[in-house]
Structures are given as C-alpha cells and as structure tokens.
C-alpha atoms as a PDB file:
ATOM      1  CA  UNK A   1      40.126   1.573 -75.402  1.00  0.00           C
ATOM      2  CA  UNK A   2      36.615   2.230 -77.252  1.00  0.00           C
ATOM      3  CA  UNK A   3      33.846   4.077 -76.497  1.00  0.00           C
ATOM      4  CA  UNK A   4      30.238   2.063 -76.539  1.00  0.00           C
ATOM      5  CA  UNK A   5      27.536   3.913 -78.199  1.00  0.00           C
ATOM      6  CA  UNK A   6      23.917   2.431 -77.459  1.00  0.00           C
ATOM      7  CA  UNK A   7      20.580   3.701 -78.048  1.00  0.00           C
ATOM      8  CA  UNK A   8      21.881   4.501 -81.920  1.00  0.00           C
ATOM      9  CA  UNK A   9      19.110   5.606 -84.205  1.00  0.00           C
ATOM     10  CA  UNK A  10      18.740   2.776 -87.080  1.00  0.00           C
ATOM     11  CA  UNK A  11      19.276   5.460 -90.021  1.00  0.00           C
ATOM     12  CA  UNK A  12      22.761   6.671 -88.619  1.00  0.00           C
ATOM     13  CA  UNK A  13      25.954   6.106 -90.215  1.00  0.00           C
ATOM     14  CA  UNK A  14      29.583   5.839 -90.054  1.00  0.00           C
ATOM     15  CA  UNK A  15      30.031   9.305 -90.931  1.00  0.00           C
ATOM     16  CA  UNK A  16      27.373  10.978 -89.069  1.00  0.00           C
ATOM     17  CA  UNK A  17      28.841   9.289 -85.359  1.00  0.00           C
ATOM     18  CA  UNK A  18      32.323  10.061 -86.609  1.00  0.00           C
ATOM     19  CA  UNK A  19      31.391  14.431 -87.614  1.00  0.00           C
ATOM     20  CA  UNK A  20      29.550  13.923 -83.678  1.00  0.00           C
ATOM     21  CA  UNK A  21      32.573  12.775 -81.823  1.00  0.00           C
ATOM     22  CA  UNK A  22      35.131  14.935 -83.686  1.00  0.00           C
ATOM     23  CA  UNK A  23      33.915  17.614 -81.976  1.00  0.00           C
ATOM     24  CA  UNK A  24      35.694  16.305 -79.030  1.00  0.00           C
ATOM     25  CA  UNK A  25      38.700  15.105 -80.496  1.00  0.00           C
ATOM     26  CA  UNK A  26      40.239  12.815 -83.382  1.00  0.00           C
ATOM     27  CA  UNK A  27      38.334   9.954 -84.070  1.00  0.00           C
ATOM     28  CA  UNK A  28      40.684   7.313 -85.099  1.00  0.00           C
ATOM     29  CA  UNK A  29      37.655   4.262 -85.605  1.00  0.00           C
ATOM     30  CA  UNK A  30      34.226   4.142 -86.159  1.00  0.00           C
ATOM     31  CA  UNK A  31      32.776   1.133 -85.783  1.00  0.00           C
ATOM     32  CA  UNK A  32      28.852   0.276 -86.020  1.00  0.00           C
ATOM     33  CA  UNK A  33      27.752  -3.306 -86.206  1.00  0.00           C
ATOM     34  CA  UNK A  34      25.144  -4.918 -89.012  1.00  0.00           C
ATOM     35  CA  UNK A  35      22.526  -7.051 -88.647  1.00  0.00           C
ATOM     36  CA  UNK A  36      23.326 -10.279 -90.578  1.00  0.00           C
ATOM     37  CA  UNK A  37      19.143 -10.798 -91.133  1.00  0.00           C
ATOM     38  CA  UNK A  38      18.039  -7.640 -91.502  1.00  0.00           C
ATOM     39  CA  UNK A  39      21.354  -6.340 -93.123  1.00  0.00           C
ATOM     40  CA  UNK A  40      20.545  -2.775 -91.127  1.00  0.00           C
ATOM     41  CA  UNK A  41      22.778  -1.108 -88.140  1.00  0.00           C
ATOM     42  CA  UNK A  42      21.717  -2.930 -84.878  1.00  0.00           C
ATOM     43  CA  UNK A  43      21.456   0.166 -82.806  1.00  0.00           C
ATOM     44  CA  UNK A  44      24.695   0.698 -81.412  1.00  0.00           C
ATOM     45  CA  UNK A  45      28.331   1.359 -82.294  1.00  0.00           C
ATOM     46  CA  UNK A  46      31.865   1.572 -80.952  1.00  0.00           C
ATOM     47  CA  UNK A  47      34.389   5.164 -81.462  1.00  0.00           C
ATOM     48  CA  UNK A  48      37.795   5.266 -80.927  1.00  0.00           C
ATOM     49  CA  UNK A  49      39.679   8.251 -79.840  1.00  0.00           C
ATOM     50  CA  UNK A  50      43.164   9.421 -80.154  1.00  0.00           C
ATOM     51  CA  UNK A  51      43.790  10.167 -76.473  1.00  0.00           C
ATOM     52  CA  UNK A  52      42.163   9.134 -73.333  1.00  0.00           C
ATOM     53  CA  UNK A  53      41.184  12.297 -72.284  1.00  0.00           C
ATOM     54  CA  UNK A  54      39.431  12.931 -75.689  1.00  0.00           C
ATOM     55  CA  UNK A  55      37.407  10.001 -74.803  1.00  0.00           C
ATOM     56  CA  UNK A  56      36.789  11.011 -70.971  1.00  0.00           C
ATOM     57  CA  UNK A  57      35.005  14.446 -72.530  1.00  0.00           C
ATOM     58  CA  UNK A  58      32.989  13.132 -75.875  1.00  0.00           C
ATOM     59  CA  UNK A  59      31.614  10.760 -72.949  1.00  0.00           C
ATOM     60  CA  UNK A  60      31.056  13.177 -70.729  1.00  0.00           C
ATOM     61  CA  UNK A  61      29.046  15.418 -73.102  1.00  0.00           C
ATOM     62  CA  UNK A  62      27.489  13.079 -74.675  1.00  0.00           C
ATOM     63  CA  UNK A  63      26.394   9.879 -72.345  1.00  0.00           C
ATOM     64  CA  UNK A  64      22.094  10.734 -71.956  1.00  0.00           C
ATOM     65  CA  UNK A  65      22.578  13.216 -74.797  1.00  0.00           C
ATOM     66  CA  UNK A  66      19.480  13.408 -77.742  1.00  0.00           C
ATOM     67  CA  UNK A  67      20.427  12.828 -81.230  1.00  0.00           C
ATOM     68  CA  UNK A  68      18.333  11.543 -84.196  1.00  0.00           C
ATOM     69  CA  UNK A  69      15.785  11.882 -81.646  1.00  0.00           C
ATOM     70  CA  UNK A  70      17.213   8.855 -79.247  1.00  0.00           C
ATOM     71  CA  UNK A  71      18.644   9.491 -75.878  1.00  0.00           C
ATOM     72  CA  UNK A  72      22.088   7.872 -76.155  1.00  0.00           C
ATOM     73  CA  UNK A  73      23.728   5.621 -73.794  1.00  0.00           C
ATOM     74  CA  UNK A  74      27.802   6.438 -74.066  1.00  0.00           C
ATOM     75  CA  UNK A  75      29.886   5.006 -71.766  1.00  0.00           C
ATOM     76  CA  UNK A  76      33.609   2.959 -72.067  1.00  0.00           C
ATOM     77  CA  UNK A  77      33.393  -0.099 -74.077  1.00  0.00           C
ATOM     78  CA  UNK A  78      33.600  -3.185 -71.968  1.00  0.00           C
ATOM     79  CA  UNK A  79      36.324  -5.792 -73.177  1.00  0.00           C
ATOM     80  CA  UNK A  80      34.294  -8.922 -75.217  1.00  0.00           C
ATOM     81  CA  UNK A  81      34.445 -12.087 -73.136  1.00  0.00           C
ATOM     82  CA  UNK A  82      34.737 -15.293 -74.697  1.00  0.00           C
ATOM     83  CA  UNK A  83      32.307 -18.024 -74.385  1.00  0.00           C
ATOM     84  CA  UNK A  84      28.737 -16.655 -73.543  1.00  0.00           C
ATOM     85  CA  UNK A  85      25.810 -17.156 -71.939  1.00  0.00           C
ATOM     86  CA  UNK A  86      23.552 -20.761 -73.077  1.00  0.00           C
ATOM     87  CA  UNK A  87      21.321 -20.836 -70.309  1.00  0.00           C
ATOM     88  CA  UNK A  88      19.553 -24.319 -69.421  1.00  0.00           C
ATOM     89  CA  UNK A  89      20.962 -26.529 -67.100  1.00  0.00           C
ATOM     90  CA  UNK A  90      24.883 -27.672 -69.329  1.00  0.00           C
ATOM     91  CA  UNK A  91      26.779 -30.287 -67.411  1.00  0.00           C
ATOM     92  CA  UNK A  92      24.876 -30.767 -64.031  1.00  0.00           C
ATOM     93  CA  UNK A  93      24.068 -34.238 -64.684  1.00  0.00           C
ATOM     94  CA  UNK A  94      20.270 -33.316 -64.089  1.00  0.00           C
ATOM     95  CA  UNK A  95      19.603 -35.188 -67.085  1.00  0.00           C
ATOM     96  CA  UNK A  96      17.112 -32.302 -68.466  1.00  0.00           C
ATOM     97  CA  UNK A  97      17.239 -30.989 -71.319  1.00  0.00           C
ATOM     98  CA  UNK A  98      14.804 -28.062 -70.767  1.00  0.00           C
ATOM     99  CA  UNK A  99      11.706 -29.866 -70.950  1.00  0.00           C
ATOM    100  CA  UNK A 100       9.483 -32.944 -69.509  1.00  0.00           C
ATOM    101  CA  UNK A 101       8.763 -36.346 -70.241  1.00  0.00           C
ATOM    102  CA  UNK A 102       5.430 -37.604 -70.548  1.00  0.00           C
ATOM    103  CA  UNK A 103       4.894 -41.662 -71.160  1.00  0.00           C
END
C-alpha cells in the first residue's frame, strides 16, 4: 500500500520526500505527479514503504507536520477508482444538456 502526501510544496522533489521518509524506514517508491500544462509537481505525491509498520509511523509523525513551510496532509493512499466523476445530468432521459433553450 502507498502513503498519500498532500499539501506538497511546488519546489520539492523526488529526493527531498524520499531523505524525509527514510527517517522512518526504507522507502522503496517515490512517486510525485506532474502537471501536463504547467510541466511543475501538482502538490502532492505518493511513498512507498518496505513494511507496514514503517508506514503506520512516517504517518504518524508526519500527517499535520510543517515542511517547506506547508502543513502536510499524510495519510494511506486510497485505491484509484475507475470511471470518475462528469457531473450534469448523463443518461436520465431529461433531455438537458446543462443549459436552456430559448426560441
């Protein structure tokens, strides 16, 4: 399982989160996603650890923790769910599609 990292400071990098979390343990992954527009880090990352209870106490002492002045949000990473969220009104037969006619 993976850690989620949120509330990442935009200058930080692989390294830096993986010398922060091998304090705890052996850092196996270090993962930290790039914006495809802006080609920067989007603000938060994913760490994997070698054992479970290595993760259990780098999220311990570090969930609400300040780093690169940011107050970080570090918690276990929730599995990705296929499909996702379109909003609107998809397949009700309501005949909308998100706005009003006018004649």
């Amino acid at each position: 399982m993976s850690i989620y990292v949120g509330n990442l400071s935009y200058e930080v990098r692989e390294d830096d989160l993986r010398q922060v979390f091998s304090e705890y343990g052996t850092v196996k992954d270090v993962q930290l996603p790039i914006d495809r527009e802006t080609g920067r880090v989007r603000g938060f990352g994913f760490v994997k650890m070698e054992t479970d209870a290595e993760e259990a106490a780098a999220i311990e002492a570090l969930d609400s923790a300040e780093w690169m002045g940011r107050s970080l949000k570090v918690n276990k990473a929730k599995p990705k769910t296929d499909g996702g969220s379109f909003g609107g009104r998809r397949g009700n037969n309501s005949g909308g599609g998100g706005y009003s006619r006018r004649y």
